[in-house]
PDB file of N, CA and C in Angstrom:
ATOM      1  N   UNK A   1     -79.174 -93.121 210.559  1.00  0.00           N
ATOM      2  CA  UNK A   1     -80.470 -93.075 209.910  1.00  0.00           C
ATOM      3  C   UNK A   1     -81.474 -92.396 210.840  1.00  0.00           C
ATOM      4  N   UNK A   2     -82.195 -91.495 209.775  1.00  0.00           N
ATOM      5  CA  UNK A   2     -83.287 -91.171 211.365  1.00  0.00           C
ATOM      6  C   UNK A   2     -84.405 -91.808 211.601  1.00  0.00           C
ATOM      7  N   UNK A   3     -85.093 -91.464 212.304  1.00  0.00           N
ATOM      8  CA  UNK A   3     -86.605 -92.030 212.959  1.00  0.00           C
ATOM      9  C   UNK A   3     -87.601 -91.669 211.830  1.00  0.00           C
ATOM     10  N   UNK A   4     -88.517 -92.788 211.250  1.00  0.00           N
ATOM     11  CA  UNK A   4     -89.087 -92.395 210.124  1.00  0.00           C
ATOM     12  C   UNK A   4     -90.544 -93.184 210.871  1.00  0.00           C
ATOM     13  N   UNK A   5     -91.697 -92.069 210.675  1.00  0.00           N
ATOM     14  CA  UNK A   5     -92.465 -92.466 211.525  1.00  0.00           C
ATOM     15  C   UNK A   5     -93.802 -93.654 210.697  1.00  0.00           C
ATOM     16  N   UNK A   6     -94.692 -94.313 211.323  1.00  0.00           N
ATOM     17  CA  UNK A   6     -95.701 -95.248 210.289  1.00  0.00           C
ATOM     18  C   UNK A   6     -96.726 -94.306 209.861  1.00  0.00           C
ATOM     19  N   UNK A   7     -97.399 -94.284 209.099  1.00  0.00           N
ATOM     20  CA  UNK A   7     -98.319 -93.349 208.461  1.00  0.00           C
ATOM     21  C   UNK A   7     -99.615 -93.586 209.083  1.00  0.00           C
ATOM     22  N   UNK A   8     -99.772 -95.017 209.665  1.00  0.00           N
ATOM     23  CA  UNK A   8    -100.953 -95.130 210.664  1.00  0.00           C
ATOM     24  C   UNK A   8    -101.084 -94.616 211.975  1.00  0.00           C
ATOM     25  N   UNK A   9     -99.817 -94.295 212.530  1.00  0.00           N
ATOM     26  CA  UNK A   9     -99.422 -93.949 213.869  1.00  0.00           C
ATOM     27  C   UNK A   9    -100.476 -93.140 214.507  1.00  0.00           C
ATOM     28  N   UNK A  10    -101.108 -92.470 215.272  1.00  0.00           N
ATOM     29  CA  UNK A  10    -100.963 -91.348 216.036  1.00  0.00           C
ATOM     30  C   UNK A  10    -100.401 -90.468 216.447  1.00  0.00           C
ATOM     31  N   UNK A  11     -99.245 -90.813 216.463  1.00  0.00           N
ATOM     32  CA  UNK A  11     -98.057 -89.663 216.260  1.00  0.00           C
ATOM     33  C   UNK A  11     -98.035 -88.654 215.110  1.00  0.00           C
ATOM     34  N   UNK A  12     -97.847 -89.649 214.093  1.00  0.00           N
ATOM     35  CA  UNK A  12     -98.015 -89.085 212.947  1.00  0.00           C
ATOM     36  C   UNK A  12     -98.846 -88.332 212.556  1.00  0.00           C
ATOM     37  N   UNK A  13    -100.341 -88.379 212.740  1.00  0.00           N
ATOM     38  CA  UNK A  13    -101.514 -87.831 212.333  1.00  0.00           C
ATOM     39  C   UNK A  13    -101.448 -86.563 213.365  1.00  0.00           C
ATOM     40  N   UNK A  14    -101.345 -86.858 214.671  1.00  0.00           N
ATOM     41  CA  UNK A  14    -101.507 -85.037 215.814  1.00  0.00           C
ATOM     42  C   UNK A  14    -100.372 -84.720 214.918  1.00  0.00           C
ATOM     43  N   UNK A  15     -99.020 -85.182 214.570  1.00  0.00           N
ATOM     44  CA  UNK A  15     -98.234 -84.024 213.872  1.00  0.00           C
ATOM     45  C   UNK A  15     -98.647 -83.137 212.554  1.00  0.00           C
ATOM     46  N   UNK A  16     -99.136 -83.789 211.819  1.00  0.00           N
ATOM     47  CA  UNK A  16     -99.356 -83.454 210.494  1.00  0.00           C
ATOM     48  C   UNK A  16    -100.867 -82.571 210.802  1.00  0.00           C
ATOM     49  N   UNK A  17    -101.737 -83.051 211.583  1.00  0.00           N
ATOM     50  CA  UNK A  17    -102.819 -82.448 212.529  1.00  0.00           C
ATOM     51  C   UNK A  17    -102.878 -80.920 212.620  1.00  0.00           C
ATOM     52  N   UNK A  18    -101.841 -80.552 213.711  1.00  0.00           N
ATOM     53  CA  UNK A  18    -101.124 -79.834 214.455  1.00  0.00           C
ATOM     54  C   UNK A  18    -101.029 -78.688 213.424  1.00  0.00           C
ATOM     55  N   UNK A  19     -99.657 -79.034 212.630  1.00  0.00           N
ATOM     56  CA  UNK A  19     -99.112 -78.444 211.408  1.00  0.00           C
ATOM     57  C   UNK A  19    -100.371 -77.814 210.942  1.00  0.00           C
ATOM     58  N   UNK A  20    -101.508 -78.501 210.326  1.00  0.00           N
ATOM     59  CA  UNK A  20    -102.392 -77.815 209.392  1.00  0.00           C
ATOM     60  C   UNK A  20    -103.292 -76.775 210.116  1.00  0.00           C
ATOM     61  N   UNK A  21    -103.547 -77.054 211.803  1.00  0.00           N
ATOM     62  CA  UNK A  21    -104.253 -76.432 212.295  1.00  0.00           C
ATOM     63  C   UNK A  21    -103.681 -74.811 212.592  1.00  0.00           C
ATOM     64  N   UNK A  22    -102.173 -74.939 212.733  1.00  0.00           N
ATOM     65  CA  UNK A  22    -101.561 -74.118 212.872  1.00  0.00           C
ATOM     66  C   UNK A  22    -101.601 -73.161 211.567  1.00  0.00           C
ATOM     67  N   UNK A  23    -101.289 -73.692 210.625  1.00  0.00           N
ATOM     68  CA  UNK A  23    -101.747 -73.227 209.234  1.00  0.00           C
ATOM     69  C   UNK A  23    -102.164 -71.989 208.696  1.00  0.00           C
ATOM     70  N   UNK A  24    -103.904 -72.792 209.567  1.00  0.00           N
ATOM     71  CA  UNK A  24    -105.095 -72.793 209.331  1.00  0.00           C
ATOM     72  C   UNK A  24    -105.208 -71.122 210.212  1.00  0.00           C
ATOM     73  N   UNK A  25    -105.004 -71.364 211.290  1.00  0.00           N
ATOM     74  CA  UNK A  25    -105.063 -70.282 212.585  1.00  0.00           C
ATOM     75  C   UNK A  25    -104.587 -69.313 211.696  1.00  0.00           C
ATOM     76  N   UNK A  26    -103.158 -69.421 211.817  1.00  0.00           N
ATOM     77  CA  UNK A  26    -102.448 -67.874 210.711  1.00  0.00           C
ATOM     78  C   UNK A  26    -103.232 -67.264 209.724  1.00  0.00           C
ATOM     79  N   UNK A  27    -103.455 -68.818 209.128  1.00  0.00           N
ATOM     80  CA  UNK A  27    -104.551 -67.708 207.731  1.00  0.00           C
ATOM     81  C   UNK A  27    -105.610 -66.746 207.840  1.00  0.00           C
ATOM     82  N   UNK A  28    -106.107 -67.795 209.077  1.00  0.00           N
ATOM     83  CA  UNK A  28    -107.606 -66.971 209.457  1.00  0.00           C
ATOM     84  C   UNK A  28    -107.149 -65.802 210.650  1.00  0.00           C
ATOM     85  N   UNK A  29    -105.799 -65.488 210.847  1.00  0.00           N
ATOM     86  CA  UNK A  29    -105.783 -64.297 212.005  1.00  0.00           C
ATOM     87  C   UNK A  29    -105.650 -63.173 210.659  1.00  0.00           C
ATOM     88  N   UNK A  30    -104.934 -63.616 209.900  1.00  0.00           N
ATOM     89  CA  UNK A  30    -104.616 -62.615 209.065  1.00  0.00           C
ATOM     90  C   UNK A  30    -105.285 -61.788 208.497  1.00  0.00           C
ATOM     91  N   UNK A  31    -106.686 -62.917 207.758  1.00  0.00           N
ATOM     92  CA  UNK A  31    -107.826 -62.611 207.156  1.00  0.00           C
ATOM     93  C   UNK A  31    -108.514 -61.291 208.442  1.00  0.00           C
ATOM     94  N   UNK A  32    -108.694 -61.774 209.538  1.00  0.00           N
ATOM     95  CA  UNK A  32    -109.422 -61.264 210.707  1.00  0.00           C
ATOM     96  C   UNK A  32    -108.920 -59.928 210.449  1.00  0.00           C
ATOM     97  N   UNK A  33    -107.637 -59.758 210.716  1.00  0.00           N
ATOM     98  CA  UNK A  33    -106.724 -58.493 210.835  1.00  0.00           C
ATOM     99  C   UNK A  33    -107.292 -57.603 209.858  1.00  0.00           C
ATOM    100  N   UNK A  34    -107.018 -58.021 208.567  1.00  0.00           N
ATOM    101  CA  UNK A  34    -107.552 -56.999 207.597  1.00  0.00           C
ATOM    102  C   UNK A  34    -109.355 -56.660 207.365  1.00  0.00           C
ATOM    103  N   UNK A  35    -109.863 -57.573 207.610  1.00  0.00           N
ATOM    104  CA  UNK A  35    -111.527 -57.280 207.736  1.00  0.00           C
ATOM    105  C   UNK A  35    -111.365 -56.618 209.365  1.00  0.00           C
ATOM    106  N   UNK A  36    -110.590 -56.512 209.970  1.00  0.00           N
ATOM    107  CA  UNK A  36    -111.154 -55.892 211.317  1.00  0.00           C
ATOM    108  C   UNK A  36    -110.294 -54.329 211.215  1.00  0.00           C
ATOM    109  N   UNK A  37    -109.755 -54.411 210.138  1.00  0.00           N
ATOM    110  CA  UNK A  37    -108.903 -52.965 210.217  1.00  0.00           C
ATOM    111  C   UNK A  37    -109.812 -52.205 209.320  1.00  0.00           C
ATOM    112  N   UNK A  38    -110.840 -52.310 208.438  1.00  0.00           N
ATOM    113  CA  UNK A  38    -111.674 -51.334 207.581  1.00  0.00           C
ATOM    114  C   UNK A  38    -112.503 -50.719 208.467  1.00  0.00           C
ATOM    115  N   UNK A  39    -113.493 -51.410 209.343  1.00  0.00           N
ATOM    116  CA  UNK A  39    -114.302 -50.276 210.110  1.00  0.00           C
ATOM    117  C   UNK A  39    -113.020 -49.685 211.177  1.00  0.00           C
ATOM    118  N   UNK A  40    -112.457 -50.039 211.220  1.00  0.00           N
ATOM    119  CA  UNK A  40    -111.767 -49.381 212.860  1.00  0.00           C
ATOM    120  C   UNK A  40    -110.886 -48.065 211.896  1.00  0.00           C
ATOM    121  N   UNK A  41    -110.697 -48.386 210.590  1.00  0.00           N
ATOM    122  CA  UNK A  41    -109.889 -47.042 210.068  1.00  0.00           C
ATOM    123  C   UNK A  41    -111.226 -46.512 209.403  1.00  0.00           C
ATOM    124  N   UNK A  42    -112.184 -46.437 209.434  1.00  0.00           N
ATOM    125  CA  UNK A  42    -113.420 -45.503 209.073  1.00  0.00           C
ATOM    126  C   UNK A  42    -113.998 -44.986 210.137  1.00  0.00           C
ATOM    127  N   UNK A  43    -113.850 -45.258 211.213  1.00  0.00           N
ATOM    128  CA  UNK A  43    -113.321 -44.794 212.254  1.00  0.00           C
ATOM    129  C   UNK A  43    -112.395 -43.692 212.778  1.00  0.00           C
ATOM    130  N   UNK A  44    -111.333 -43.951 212.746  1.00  0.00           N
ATOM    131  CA  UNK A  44    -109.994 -43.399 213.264  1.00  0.00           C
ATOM    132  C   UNK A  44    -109.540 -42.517 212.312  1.00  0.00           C
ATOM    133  N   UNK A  45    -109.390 -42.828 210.936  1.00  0.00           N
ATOM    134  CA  UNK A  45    -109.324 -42.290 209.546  1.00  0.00           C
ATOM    135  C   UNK A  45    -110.110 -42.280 208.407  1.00  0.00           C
ATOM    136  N   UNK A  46    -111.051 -41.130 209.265  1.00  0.00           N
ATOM    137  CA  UNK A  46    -111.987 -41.050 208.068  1.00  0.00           C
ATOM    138  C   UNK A  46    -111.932 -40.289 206.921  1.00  0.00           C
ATOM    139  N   UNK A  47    -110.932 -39.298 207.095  1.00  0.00           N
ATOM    140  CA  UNK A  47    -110.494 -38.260 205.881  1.00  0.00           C
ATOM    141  C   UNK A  47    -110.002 -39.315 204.667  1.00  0.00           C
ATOM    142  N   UNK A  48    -109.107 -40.346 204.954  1.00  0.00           N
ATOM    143  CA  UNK A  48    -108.405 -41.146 204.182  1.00  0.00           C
ATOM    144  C   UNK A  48    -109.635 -41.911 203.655  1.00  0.00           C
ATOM    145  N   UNK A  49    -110.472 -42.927 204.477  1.00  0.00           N
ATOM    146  CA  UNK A  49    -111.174 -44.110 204.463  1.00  0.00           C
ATOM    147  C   UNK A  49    -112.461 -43.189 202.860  1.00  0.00           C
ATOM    148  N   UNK A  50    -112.669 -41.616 203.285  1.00  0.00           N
ATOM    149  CA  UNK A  50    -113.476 -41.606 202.245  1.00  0.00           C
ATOM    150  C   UNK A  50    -113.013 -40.863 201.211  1.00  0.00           C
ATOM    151  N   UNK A  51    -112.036 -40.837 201.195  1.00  0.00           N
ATOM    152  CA  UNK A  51    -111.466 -39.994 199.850  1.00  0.00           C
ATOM    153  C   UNK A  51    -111.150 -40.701 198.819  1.00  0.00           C
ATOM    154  N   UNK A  52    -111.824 -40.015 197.725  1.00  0.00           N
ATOM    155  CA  UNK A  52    -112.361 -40.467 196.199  1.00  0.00           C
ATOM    156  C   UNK A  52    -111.413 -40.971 195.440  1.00  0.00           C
ATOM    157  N   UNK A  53    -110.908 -42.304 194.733  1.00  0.00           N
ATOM    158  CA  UNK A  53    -110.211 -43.053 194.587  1.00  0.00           C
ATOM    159  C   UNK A  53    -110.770 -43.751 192.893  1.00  0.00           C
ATOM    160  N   UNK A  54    -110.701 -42.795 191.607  1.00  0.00           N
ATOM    161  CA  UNK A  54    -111.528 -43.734 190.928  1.00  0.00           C
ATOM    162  C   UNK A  54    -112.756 -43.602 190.737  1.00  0.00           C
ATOM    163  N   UNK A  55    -113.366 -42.803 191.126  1.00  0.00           N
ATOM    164  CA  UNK A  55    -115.151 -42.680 191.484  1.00  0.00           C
ATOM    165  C   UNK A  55    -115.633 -43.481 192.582  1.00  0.00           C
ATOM    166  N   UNK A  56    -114.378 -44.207 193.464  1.00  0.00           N
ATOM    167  CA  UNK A  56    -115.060 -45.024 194.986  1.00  0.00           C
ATOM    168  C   UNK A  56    -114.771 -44.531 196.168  1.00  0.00           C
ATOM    169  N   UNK A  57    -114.850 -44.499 197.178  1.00  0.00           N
ATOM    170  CA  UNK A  57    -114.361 -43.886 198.271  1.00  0.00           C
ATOM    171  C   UNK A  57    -113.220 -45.064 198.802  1.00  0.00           C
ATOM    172  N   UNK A  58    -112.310 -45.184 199.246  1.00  0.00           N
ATOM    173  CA  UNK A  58    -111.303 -46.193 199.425  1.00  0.00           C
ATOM    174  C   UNK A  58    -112.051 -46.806 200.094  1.00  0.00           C
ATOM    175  N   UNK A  59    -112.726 -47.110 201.525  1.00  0.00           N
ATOM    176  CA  UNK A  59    -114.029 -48.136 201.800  1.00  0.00           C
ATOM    177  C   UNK A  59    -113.915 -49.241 201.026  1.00  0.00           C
ATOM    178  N   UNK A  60    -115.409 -48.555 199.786  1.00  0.00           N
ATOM    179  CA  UNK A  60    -115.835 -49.379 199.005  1.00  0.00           C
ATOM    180  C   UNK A  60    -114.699 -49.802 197.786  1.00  0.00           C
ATOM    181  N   UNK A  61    -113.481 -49.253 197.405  1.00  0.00           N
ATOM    182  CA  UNK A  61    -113.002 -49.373 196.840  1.00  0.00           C
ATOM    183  C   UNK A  61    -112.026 -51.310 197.161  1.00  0.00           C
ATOM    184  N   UNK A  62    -111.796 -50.905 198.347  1.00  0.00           N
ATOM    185  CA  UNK A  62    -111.064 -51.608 198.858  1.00  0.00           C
ATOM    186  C   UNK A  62    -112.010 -52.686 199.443  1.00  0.00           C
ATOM    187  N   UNK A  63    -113.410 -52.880 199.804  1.00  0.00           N
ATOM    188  CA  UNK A  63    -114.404 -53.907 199.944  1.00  0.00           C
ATOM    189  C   UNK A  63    -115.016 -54.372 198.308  1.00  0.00           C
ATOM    190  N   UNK A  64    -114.699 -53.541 197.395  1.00  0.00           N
ATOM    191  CA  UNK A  64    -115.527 -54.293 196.516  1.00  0.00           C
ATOM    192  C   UNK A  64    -114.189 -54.633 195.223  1.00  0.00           C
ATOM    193  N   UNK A  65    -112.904 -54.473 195.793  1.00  0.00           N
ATOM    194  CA  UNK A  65    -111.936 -55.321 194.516  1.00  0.00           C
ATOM    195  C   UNK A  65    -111.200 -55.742 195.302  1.00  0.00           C
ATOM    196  N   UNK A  66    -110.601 -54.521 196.447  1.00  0.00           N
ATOM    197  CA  UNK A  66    -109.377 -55.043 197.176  1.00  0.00           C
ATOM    198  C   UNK A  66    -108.815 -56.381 197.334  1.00  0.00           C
ATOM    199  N   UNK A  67    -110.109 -56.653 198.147  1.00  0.00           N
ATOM    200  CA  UNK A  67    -109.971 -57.753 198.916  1.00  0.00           C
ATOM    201  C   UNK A  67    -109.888 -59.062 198.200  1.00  0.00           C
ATOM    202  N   UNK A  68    -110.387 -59.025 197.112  1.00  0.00           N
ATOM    203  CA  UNK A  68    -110.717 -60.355 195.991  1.00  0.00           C
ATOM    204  C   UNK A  68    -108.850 -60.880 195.395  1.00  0.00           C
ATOM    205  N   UNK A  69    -107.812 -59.874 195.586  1.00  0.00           N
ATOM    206  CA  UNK A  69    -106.794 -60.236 195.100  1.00  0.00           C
ATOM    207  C   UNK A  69    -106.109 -60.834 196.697  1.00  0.00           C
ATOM    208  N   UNK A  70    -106.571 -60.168 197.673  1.00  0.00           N
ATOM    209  CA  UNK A  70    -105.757 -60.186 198.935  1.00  0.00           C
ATOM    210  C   UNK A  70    -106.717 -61.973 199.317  1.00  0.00           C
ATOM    211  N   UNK A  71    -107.913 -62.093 199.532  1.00  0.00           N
ATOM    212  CA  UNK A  71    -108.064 -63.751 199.648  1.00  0.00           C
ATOM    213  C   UNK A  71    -107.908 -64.734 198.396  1.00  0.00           C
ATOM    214  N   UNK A  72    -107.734 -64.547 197.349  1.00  0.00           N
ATOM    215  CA  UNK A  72    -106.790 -65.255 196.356  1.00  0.00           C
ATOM    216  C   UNK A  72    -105.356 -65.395 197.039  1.00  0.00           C
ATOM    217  N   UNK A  73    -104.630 -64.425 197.364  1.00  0.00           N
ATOM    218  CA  UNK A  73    -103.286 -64.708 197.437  1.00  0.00           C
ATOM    219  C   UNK A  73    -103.231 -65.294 199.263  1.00  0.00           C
ATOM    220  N   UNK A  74    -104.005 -64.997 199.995  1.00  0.00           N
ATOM    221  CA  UNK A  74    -104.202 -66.165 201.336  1.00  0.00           C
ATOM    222  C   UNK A  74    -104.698 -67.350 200.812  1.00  0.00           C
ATOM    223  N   UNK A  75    -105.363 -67.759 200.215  1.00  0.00           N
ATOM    224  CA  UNK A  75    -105.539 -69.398 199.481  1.00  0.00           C
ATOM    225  C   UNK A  75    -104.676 -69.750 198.717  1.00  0.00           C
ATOM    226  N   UNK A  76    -104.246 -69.284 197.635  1.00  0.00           N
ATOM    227  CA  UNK A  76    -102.579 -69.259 197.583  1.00  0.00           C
ATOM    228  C   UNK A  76    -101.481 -69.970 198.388  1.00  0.00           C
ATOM    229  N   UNK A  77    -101.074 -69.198 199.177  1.00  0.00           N
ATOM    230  CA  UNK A  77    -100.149 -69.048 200.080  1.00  0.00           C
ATOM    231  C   UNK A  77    -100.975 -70.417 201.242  1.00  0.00           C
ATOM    232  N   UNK A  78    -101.953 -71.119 201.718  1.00  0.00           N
ATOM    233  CA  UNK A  78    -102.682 -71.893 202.707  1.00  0.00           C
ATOM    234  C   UNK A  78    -102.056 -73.169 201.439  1.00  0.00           C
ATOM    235  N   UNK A  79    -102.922 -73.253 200.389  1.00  0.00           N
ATOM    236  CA  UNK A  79    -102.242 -74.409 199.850  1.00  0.00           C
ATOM    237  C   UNK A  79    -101.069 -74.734 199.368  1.00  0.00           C
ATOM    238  N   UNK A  80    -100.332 -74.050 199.429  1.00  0.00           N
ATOM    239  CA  UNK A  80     -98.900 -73.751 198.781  1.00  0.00           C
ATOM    240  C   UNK A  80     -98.096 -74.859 200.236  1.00  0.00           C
ATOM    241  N   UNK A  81     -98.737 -73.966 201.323  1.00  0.00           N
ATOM    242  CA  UNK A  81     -97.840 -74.158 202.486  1.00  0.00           C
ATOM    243  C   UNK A  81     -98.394 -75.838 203.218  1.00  0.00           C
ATOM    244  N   UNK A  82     -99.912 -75.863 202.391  1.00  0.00           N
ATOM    245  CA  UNK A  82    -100.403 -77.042 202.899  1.00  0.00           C
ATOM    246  C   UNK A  82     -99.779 -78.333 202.138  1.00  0.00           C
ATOM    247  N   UNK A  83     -99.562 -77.879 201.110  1.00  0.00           N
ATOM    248  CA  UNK A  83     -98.695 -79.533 199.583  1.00  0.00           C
ATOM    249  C   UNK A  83     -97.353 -79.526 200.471  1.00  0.00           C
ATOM    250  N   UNK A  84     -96.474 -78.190 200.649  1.00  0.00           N
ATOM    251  CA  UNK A  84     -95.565 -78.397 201.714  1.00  0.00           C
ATOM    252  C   UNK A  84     -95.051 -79.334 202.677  1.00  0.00           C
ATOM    253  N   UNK A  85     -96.509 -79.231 203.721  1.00  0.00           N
ATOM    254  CA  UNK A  85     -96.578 -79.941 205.155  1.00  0.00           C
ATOM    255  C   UNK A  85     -96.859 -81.666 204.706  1.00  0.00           C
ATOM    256  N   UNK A  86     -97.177 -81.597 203.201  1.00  0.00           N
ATOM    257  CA  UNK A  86     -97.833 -83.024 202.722  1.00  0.00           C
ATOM    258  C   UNK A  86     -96.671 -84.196 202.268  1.00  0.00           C
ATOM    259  N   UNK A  87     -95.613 -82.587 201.748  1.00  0.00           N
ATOM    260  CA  UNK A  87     -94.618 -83.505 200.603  1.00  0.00           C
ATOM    261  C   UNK A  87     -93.604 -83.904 202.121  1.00  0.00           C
ATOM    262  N   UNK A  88     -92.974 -82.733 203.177  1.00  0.00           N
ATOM    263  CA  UNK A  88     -92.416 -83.060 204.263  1.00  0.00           C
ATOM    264  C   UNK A  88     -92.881 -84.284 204.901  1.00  0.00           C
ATOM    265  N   UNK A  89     -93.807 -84.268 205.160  1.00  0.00           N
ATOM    266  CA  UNK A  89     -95.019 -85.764 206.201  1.00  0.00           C
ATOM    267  C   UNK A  89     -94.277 -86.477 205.245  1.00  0.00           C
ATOM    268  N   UNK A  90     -94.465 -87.141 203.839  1.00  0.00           N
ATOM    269  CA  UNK A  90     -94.516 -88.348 203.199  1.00  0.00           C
ATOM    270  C   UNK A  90     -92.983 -88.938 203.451  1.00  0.00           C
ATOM    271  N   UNK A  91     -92.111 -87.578 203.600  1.00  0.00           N
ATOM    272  CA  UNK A  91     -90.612 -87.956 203.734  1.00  0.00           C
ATOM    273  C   UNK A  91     -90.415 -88.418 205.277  1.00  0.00           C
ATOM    274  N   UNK A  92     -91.322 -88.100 206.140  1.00  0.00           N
ATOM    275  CA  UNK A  92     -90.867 -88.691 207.335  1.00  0.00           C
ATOM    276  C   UNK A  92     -91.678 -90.399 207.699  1.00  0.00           C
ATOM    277  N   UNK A  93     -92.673 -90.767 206.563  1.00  0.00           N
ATOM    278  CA  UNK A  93     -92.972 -91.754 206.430  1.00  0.00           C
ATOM    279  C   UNK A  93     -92.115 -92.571 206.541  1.00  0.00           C
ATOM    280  N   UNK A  94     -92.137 -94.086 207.247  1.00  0.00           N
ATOM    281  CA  UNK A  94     -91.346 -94.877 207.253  1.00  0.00           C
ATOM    282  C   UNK A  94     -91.785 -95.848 206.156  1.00  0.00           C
ATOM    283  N   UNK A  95     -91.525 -95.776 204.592  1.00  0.00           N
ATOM    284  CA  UNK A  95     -91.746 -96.665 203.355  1.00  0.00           C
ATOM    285  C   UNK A  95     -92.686 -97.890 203.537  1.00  0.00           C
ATOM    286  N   UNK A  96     -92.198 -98.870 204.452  1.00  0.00           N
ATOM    287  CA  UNK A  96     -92.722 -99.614 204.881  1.00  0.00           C
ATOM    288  C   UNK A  96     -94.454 -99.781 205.303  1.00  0.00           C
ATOM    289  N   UNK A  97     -94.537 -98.344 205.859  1.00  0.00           N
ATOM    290  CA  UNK A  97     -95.862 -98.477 206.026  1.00  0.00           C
ATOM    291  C   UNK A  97     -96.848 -97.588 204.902  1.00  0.00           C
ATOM    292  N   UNK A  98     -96.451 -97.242 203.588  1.00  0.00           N
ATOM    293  CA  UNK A  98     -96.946 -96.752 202.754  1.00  0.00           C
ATOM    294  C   UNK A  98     -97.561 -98.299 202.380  1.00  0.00           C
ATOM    295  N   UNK A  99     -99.089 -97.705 201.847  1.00  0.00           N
ATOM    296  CA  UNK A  99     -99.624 -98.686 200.900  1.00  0.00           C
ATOM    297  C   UNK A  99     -99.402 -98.826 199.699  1.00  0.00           C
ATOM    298  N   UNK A 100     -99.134-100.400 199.354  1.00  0.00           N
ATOM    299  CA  UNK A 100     -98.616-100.551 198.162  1.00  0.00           C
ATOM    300  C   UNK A 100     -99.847-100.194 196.844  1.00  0.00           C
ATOM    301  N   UNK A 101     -99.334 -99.855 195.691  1.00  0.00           N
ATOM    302  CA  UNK A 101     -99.545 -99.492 194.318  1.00  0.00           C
ATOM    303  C   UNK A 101     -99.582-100.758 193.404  1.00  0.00           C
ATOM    304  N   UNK A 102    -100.574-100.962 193.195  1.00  0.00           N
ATOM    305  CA  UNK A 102    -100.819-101.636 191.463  1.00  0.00           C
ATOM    306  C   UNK A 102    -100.720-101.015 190.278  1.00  0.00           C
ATOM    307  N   UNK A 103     -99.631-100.932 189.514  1.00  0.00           N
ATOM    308  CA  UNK A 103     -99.746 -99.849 188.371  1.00  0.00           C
ATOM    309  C   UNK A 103    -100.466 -99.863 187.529  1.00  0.00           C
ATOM    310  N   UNK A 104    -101.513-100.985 187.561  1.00  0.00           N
ATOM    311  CA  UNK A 104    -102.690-101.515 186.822  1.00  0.00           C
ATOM    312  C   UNK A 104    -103.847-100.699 187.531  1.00  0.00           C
ATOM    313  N   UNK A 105    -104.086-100.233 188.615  1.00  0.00           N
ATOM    314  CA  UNK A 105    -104.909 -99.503 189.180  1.00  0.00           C
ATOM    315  C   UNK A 105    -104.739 -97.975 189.549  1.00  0.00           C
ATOM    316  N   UNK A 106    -103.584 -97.712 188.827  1.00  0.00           N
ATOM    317  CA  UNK A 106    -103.068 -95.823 189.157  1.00  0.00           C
ATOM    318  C   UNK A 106    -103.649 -95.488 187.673  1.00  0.00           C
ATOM    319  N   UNK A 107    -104.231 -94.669 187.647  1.00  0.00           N
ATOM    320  CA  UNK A 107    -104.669 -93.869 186.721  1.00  0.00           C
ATOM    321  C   UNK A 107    -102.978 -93.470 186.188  1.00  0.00           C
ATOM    322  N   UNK A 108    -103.633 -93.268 184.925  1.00  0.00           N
ATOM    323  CA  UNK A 108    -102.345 -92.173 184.110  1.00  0.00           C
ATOM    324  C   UNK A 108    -101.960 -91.304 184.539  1.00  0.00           C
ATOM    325  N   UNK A 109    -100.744 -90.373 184.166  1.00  0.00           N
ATOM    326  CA  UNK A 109    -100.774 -89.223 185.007  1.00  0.00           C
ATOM    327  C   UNK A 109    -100.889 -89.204 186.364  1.00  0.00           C
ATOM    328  N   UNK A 110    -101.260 -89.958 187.147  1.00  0.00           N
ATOM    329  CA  UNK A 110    -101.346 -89.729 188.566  1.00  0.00           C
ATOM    330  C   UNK A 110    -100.625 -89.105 189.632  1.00  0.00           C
ATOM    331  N   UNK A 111    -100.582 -88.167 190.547  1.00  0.00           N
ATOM    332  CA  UNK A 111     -99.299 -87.831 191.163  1.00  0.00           C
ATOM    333  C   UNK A 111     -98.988 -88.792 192.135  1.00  0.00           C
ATOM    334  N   UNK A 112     -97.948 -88.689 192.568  1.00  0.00           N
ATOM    335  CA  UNK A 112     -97.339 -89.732 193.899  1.00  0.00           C
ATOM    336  C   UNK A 112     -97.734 -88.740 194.637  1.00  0.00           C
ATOM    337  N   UNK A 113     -97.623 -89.546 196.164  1.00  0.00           N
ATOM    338  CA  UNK A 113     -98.273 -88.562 197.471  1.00  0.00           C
ATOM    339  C   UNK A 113     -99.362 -88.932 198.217  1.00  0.00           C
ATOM    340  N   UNK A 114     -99.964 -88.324 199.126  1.00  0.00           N
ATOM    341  CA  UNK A 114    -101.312 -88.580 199.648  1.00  0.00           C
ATOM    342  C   UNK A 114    -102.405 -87.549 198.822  1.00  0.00           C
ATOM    343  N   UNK A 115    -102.197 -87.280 197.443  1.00  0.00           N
ATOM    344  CA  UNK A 115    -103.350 -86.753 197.136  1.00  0.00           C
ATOM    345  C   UNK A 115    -103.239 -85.343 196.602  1.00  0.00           C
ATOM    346  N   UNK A 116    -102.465 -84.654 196.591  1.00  0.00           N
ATOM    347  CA  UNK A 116    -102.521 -83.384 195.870  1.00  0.00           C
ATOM    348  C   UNK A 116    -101.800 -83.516 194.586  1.00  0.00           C
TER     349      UNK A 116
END
């Protein structure tokens, strides 16, 4: 059997902690990466950066739609990976220290879990 940790622990919480902060970092290097690559290629590539795309110059093309599908799919992908780190944690819960349920007090429909 393995080691199933208490949900009050400290252990538990820097892990699950950890996990999200780590997450968190990726998402936001990623985000960084691509907002820090538009001026530096209007810059470096400016033949490309202003050539007419649509009636926009790729720039503005790419600041005023681009980006709206590209941070949808990073929030996406952050909560996707965050229900993940939530449904894993609950399995390394040791049962025992889950709080018990009144089925008189769970709403309908309710999900199991800590909350998503």
């Amino acid at each position: 059997m393995s080691y199933k940790m208490d949900l009050h622990s400290d252990e538990f919480l820097r892990m699950l902690m950890r996990r999200q902060f780590s997450l968190s970092a990726s998402i936001a290097s990623v985000f960084i990466v691509i907002i820090a690559a538009v001026p530096l290629m209007n810059r470096f590539l400016p033949d490309v950066m202003n050539a007419e795309f649509m009636g926009f110059t790729f720039t503005w093309l790419f600041l005023g739609f681009l980006i709206f599908p590209i941070l949808i799919g990073l929030a996406f992908l952050f909560v996707r990976r965050s229900n993940e780190f939530e449904d894993e944690a609950i399995g390394m819960v040791d049962p025992a220290t889950m709080p018990k349920h009144d089925d008189a007090d769970t709403p309908a429909g309710a999900p199991a879990g800590l909350g998503h």
